[in-house]
C-alpha atoms as a PDB file:
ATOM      1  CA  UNK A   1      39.866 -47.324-115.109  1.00  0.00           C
ATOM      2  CA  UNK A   2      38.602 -50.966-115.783  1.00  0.00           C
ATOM      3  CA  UNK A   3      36.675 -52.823-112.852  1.00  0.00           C
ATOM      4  CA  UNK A   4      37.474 -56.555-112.915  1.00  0.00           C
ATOM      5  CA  UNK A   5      34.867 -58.258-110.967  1.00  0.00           C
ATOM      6  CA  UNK A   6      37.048 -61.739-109.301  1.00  0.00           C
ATOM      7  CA  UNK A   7      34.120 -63.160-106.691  1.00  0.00           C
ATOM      8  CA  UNK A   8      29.871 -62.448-107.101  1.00  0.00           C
ATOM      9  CA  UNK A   9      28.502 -64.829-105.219  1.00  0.00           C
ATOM     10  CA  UNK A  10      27.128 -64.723-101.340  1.00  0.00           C
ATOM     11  CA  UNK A  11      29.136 -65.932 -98.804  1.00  0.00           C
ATOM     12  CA  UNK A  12      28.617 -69.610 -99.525  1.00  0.00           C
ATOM     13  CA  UNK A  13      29.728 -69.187-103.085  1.00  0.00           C
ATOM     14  CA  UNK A  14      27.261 -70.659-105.795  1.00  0.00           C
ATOM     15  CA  UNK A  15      27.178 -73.575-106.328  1.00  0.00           C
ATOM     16  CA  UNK A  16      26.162 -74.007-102.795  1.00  0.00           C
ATOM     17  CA  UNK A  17      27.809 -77.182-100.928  1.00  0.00           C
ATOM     18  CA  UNK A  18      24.982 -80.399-101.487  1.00  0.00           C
ATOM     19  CA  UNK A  19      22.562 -78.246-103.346  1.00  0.00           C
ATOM     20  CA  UNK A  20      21.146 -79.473-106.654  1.00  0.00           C
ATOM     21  CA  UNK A  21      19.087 -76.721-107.571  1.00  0.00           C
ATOM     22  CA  UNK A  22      18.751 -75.254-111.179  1.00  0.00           C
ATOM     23  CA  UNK A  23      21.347 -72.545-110.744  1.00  0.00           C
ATOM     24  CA  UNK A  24      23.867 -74.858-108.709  1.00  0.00           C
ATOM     25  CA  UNK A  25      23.777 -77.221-111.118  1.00  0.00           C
ATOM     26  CA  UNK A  26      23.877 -74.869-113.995  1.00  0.00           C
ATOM     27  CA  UNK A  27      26.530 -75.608-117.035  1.00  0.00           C
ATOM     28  CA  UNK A  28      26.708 -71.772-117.575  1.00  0.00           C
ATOM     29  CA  UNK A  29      29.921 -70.848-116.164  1.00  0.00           C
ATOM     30  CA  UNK A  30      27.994 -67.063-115.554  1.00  0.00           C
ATOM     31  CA  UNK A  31      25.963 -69.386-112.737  1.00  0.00           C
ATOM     32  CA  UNK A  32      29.376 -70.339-110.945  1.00  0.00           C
ATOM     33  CA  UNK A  33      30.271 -67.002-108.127  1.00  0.00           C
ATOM     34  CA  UNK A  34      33.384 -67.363-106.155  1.00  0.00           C
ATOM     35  CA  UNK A  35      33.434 -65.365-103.284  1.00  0.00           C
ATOM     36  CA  UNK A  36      32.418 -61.198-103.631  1.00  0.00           C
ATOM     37  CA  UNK A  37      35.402 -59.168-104.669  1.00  0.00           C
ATOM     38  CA  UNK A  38      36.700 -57.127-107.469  1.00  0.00           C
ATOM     39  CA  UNK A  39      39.620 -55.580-108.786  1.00  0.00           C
ATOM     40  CA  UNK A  40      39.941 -51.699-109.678  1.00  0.00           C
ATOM     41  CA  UNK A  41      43.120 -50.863-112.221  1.00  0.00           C
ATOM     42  CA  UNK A  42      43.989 -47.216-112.618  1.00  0.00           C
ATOM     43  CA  UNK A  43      46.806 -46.621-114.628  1.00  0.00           C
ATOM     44  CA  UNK A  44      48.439 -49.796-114.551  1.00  0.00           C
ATOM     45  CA  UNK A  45      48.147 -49.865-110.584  1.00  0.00           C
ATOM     46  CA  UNK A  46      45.579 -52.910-109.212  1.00  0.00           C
ATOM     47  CA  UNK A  47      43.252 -52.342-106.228  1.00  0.00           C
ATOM     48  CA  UNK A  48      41.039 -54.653-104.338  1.00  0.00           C
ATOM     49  CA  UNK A  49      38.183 -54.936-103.258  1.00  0.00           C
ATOM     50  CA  UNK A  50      38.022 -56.998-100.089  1.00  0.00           C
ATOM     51  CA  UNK A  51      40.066 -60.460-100.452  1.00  0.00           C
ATOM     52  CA  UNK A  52      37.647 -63.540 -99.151  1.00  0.00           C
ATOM     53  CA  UNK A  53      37.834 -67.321 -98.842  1.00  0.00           C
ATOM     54  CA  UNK A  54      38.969 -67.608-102.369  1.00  0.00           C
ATOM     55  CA  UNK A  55      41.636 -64.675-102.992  1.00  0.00           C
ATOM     56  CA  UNK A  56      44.066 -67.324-104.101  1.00  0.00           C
ATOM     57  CA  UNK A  57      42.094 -68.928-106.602  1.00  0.00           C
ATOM     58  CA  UNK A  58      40.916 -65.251-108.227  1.00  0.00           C
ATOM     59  CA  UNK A  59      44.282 -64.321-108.503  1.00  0.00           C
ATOM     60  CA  UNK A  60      45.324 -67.039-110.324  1.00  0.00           C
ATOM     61  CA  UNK A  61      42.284 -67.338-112.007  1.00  0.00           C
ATOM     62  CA  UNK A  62      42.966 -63.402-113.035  1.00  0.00           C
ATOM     63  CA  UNK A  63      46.699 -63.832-113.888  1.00  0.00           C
ATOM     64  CA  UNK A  64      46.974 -61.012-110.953  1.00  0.00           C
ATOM     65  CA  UNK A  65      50.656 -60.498-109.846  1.00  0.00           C
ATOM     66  CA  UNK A  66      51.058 -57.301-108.170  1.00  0.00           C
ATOM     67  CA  UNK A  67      48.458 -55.159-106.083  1.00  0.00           C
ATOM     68  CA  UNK A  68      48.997 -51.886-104.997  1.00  0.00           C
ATOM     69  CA  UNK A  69      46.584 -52.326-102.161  1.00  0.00           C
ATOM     70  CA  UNK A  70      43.783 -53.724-100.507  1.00  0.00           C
ATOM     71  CA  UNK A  71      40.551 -51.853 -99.224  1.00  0.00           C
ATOM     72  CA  UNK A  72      38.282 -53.929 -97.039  1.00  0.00           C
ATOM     73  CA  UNK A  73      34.356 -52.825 -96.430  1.00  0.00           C
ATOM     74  CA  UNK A  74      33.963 -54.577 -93.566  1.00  0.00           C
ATOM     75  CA  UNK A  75      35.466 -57.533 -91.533  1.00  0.00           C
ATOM     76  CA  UNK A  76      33.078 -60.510 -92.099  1.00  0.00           C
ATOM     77  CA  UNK A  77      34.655 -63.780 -92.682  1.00  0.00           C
ATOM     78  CA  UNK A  78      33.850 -63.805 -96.440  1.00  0.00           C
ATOM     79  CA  UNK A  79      35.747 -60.540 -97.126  1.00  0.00           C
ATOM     80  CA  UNK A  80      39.060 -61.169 -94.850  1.00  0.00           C
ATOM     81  CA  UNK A  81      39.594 -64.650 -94.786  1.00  0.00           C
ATOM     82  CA  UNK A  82      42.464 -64.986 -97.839  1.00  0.00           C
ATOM     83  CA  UNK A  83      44.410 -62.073 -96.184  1.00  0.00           C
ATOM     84  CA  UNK A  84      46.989 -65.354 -95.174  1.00  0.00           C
ATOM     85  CA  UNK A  85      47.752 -65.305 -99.233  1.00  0.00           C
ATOM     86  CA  UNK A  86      49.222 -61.775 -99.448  1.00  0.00           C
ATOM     87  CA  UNK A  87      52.612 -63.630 -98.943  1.00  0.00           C
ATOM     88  CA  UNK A  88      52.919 -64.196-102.162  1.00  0.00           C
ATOM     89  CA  UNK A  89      52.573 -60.572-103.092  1.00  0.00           C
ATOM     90  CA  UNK A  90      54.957 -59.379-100.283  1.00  0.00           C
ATOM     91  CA  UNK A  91      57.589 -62.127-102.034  1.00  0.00           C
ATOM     92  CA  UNK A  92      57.045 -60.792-105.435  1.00  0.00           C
ATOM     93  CA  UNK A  93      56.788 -57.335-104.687  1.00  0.00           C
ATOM     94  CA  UNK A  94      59.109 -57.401-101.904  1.00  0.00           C
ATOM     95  CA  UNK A  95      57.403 -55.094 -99.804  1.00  0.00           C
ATOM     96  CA  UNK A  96      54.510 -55.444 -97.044  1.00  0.00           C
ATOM     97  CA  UNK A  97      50.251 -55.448 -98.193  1.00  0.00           C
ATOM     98  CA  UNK A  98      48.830 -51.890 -97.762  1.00  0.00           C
ATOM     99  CA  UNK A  99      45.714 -52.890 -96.254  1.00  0.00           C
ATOM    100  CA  UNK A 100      42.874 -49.583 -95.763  1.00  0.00           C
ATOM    101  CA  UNK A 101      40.182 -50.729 -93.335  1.00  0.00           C
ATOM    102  CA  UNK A 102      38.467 -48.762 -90.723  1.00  0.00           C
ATOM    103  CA  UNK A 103      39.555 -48.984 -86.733  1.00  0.00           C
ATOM    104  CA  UNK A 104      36.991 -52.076 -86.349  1.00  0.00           C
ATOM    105  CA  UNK A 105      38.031 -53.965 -88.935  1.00  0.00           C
ATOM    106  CA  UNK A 106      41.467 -53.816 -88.177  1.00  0.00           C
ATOM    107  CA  UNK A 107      40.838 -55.290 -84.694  1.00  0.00           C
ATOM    108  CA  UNK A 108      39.842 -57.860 -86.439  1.00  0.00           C
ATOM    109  CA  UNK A 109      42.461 -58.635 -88.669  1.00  0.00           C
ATOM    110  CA  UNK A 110      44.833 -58.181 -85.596  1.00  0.00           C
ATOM    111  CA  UNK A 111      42.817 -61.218 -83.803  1.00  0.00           C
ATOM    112  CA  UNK A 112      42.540 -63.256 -86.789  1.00  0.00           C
ATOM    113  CA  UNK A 113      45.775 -62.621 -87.888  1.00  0.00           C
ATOM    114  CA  UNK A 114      47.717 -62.367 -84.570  1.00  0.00           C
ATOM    115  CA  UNK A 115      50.882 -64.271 -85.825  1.00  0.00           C
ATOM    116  CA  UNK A 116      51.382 -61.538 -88.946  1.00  0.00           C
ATOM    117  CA  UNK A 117      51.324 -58.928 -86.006  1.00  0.00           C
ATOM    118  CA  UNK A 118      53.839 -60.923 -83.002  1.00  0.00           C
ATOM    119  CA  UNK A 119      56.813 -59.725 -81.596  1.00  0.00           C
ATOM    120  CA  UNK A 120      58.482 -62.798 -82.358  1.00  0.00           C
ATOM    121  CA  UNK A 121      57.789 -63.384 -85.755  1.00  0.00           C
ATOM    122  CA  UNK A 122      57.810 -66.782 -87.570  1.00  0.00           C
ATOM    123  CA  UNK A 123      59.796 -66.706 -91.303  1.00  0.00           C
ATOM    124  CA  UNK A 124      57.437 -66.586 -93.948  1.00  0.00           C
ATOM    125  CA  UNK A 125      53.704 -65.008 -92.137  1.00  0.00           C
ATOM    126  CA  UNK A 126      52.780 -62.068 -94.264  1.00  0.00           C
ATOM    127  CA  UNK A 127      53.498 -58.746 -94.407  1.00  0.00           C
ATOM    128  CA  UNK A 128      50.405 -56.164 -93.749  1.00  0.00           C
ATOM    129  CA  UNK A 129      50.450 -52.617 -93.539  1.00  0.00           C
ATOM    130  CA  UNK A 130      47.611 -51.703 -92.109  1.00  0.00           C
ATOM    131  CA  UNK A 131      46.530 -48.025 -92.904  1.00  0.00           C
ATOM    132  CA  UNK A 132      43.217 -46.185 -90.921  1.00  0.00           C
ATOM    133  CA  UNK A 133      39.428 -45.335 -93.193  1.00  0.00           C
ATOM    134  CA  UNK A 134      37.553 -42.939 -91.724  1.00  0.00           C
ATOM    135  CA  UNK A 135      34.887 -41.264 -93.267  1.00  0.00           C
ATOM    136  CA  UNK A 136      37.459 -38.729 -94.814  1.00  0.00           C
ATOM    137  CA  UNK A 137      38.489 -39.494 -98.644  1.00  0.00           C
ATOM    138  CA  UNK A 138      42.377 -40.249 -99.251  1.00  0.00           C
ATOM    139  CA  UNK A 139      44.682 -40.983-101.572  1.00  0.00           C
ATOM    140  CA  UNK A 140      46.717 -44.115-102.732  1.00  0.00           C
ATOM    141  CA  UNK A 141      48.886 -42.256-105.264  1.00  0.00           C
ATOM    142  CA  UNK A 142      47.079 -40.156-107.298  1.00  0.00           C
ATOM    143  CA  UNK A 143      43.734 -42.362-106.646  1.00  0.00           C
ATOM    144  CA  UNK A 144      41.097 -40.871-104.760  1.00  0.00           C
ATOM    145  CA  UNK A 145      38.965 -42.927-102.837  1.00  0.00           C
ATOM    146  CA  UNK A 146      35.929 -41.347-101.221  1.00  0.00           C
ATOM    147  CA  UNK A 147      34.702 -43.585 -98.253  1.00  0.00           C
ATOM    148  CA  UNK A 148      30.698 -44.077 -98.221  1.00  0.00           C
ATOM    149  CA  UNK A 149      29.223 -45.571 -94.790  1.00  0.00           C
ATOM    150  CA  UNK A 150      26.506 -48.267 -95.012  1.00  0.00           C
ATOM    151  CA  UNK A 151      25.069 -50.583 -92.982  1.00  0.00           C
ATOM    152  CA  UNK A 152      24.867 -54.336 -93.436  1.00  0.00           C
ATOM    153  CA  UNK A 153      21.529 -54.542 -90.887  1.00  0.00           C
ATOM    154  CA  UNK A 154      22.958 -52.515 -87.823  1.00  0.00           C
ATOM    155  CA  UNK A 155      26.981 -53.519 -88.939  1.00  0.00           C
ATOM    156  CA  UNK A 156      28.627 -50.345 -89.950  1.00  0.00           C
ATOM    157  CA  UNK A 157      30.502 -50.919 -93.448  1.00  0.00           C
ATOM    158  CA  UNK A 158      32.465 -48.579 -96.013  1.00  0.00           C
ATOM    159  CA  UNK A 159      31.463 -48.889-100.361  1.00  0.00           C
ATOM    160  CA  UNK A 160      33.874 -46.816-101.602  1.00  0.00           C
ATOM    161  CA  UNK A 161      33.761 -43.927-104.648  1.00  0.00           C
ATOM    162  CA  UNK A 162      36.620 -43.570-107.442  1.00  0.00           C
ATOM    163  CA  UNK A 163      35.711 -41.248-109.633  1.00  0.00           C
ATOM    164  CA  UNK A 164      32.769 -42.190-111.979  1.00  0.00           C
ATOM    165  CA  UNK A 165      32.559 -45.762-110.165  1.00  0.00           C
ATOM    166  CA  UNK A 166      30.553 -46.284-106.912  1.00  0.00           C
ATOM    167  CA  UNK A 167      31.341 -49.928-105.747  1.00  0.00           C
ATOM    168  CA  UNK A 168      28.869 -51.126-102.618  1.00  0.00           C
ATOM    169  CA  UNK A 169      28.698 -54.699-101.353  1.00  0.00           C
ATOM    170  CA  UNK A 170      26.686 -56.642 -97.952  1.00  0.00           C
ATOM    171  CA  UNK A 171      24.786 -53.315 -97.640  1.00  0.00           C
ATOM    172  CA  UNK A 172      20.777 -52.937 -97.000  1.00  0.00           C
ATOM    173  CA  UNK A 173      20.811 -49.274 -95.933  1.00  0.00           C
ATOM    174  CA  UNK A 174      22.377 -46.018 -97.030  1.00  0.00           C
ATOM    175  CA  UNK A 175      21.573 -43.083 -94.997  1.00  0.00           C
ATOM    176  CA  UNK A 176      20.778 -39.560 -96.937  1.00  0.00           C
ATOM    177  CA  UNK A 177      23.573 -37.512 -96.745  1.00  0.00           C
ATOM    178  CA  UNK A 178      25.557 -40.795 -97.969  1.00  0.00           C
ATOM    179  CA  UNK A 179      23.782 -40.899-100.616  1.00  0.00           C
ATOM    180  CA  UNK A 180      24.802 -37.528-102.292  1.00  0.00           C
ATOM    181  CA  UNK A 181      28.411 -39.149-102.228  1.00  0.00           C
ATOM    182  CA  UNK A 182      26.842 -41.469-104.861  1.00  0.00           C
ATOM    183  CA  UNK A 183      25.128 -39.247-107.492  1.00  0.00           C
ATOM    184  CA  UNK A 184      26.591 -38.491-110.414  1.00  0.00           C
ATOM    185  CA  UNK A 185      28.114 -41.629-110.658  1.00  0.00           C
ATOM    186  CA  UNK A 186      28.258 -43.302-114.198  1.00  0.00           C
ATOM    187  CA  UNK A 187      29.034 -47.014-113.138  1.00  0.00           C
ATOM    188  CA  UNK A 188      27.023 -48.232-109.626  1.00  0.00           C
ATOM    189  CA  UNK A 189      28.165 -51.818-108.659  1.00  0.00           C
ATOM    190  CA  UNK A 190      25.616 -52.701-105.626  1.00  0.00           C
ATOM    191  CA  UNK A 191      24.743 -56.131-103.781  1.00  0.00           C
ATOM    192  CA  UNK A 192      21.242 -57.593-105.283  1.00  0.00           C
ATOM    193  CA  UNK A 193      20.838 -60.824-102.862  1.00  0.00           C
ATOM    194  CA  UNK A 194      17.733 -62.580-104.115  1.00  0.00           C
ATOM    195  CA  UNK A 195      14.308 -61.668-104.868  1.00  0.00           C
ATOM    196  CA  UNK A 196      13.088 -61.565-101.054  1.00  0.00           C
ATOM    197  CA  UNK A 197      13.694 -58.693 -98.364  1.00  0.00           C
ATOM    198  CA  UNK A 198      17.019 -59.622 -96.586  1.00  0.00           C
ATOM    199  CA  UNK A 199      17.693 -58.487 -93.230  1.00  0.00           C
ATOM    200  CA  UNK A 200      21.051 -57.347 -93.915  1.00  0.00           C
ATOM    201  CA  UNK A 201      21.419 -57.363 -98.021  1.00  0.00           C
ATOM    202  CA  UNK A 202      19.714 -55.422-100.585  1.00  0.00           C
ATOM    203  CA  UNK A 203      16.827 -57.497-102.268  1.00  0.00           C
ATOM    204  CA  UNK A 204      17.007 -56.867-106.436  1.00  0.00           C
ATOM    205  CA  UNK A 205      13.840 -54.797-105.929  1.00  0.00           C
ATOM    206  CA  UNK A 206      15.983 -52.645-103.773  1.00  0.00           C
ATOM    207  CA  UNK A 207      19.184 -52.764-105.404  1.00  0.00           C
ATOM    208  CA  UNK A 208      16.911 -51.541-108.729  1.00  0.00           C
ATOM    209  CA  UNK A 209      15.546 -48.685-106.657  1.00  0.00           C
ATOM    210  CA  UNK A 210      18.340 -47.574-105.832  1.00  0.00           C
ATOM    211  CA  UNK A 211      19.662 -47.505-109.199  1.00  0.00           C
ATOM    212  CA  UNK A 212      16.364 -45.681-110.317  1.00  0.00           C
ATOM    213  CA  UNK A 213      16.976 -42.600-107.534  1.00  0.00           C
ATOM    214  CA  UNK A 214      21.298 -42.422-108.528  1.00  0.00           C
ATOM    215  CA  UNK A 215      20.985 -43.137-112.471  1.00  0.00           C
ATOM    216  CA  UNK A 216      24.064 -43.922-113.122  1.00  0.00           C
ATOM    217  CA  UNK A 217      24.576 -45.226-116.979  1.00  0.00           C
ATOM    218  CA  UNK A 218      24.836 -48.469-115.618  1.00  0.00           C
ATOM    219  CA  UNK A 219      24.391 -50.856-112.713  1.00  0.00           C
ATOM    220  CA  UNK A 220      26.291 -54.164-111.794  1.00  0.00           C
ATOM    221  CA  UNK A 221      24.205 -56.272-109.688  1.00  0.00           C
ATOM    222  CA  UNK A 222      27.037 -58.122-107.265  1.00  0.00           C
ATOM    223  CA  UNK A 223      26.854 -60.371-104.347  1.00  0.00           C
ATOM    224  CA  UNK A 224      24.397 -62.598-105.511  1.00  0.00           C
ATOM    225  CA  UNK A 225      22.668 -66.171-104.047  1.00  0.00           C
ATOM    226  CA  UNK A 226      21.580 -69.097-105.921  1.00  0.00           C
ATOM    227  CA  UNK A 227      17.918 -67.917-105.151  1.00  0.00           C
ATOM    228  CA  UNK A 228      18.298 -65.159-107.698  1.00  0.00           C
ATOM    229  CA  UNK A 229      17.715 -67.529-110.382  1.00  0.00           C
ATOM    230  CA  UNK A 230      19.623 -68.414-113.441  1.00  0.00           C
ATOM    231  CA  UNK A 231      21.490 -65.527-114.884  1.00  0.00           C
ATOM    232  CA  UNK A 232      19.868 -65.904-118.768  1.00  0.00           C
ATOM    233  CA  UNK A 233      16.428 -65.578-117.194  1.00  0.00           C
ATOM    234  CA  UNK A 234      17.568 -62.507-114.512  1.00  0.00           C
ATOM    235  CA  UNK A 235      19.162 -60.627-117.131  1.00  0.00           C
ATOM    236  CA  UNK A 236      16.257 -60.865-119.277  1.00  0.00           C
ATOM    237  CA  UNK A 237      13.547 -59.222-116.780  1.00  0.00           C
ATOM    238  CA  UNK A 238      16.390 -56.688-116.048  1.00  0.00           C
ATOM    239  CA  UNK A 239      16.320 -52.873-117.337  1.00  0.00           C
ATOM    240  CA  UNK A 240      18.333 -52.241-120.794  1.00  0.00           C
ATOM    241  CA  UNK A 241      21.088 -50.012-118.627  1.00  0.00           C
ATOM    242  CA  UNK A 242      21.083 -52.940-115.489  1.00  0.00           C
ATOM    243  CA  UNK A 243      23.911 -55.542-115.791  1.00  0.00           C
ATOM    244  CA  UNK A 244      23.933 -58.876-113.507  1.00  0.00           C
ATOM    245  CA  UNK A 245      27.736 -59.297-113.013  1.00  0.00           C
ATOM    246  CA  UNK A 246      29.577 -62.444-113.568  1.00  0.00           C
ATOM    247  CA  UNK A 247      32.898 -63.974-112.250  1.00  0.00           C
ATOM    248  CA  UNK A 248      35.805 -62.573-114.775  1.00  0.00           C
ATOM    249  CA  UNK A 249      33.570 -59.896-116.215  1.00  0.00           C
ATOM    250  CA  UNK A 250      35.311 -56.144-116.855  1.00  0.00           C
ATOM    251  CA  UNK A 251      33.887 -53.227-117.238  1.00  0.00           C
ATOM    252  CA  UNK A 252      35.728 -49.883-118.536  1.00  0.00           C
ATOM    253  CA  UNK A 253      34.975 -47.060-116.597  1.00  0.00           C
END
């Protein structure tokens, strides 16, 4: 498996619109974080990771042309918005987007979406398949995916296990027995905001906590806000085994 992460940033994106702060106006491309998202390939078969604001830019900034699916972790406008984009897929591929998203989430992406879903169609809307995430792991193929439930303040949302990788995002609480669904993991990619407590994100004294209870062999620090600080200077207070992620960084799993 290879994890490509696409988008690290919060849901403004760094640089921040009008801010000319150290890490906005940073030359190190490592400073620049589309949107959070990431791409899972297993085999040869691609897998997202939610599909934001600026889906169309990472796949072109990827070279991405076919997904096998999308899995969503929750239904915030950072992490659905470039859903419209999938028509490019469903031309190439010529089939319809397997989207997995839980019950909620797909009530949203009915509301949002409403013209992909009409009884009169208009040519060209895309094509979603929209497929039920419970708390139950299932199978795309021969891929197991092993929902974990999290909470983004009191928002329920889904990380999601695949084998040795545990991939969490916009989370500030996992509850005990969800937990266990983590250990033994050998690659933990988990939301580190900014130094502060967040009401709804992980803070990186958190997100390093947590890595200290799972120990996995390594840690990707994701969804990350200009606050942080520069990525040179976070990376060097960091443990040896704790990564800050980047846009375009991949990681073999």
């Amino acid at each position: 498996m290879m994890l490509t992460f696409l988008g690290t940033g919060t849901s403004q994106g760094v640089p921040l619109i009008g801010c000319q702060c150290p890490v906005c106006t940073s030359t190190d491309k490592r400073d620049r974080r589309l949107r959070t998202s990431a791409l899972l390939t297993v085999n040869g078969s691609n897998f997202l990771f939610d599909a934001g604001p600026d889906f169309r830019q990472q796949m072109l900034d990827n070279r991405i042309d076919k997904l096998r699916a999308i899995l969503l972790t929750h239904e915030h406008v950072d992490h659905i918005f470039g859903l419209d984009d999938i028509r490019a897929f469903n031309w190439l591929q010529k089939r319809a987007t397997d989207i997995y998203a839980e019950p909620r989430v797909q009530v949203a992406i009915r509301r949002i979406f409403h013209y992909v879903f009409a009884t009169s169609k208009y040519p060209g809307i895309p094509q979603m398949e929209l497929h039920d995430v419970t708390d139950i792991p299932f199978r795309i193929d021969k891929v197991e995916f092993t929902p974990i439930r999290c909470y983004h303040h009191q928002l329920p949302v889904f990380g999601f296990r695949v084998g040795n990788l545990t991939y969490l995002t916009d989370v500030n609480l996992i509850p005990g027995p969800e937990l266990d669904k983590i250990r033994g993991s050998e690659v933990l990619v988990v939301n580190a905001l900014r130094h502060e407590k967040h009401i709804s994100h992980f803070s990186l004294q958190e997100a390093l906590e947590l890595a200290c209870e799972i120990k996995p062999a390594k840690t990707f620090l994701t969804h990350i806000s200009h606050s942080l600080g520069l990525y040179r200077e976070v990376m060097a207070g960091l443990p040896e085994n704790v990564f800050l992620a980047y846009d375009g960084l991949s990681v073999v799993i």
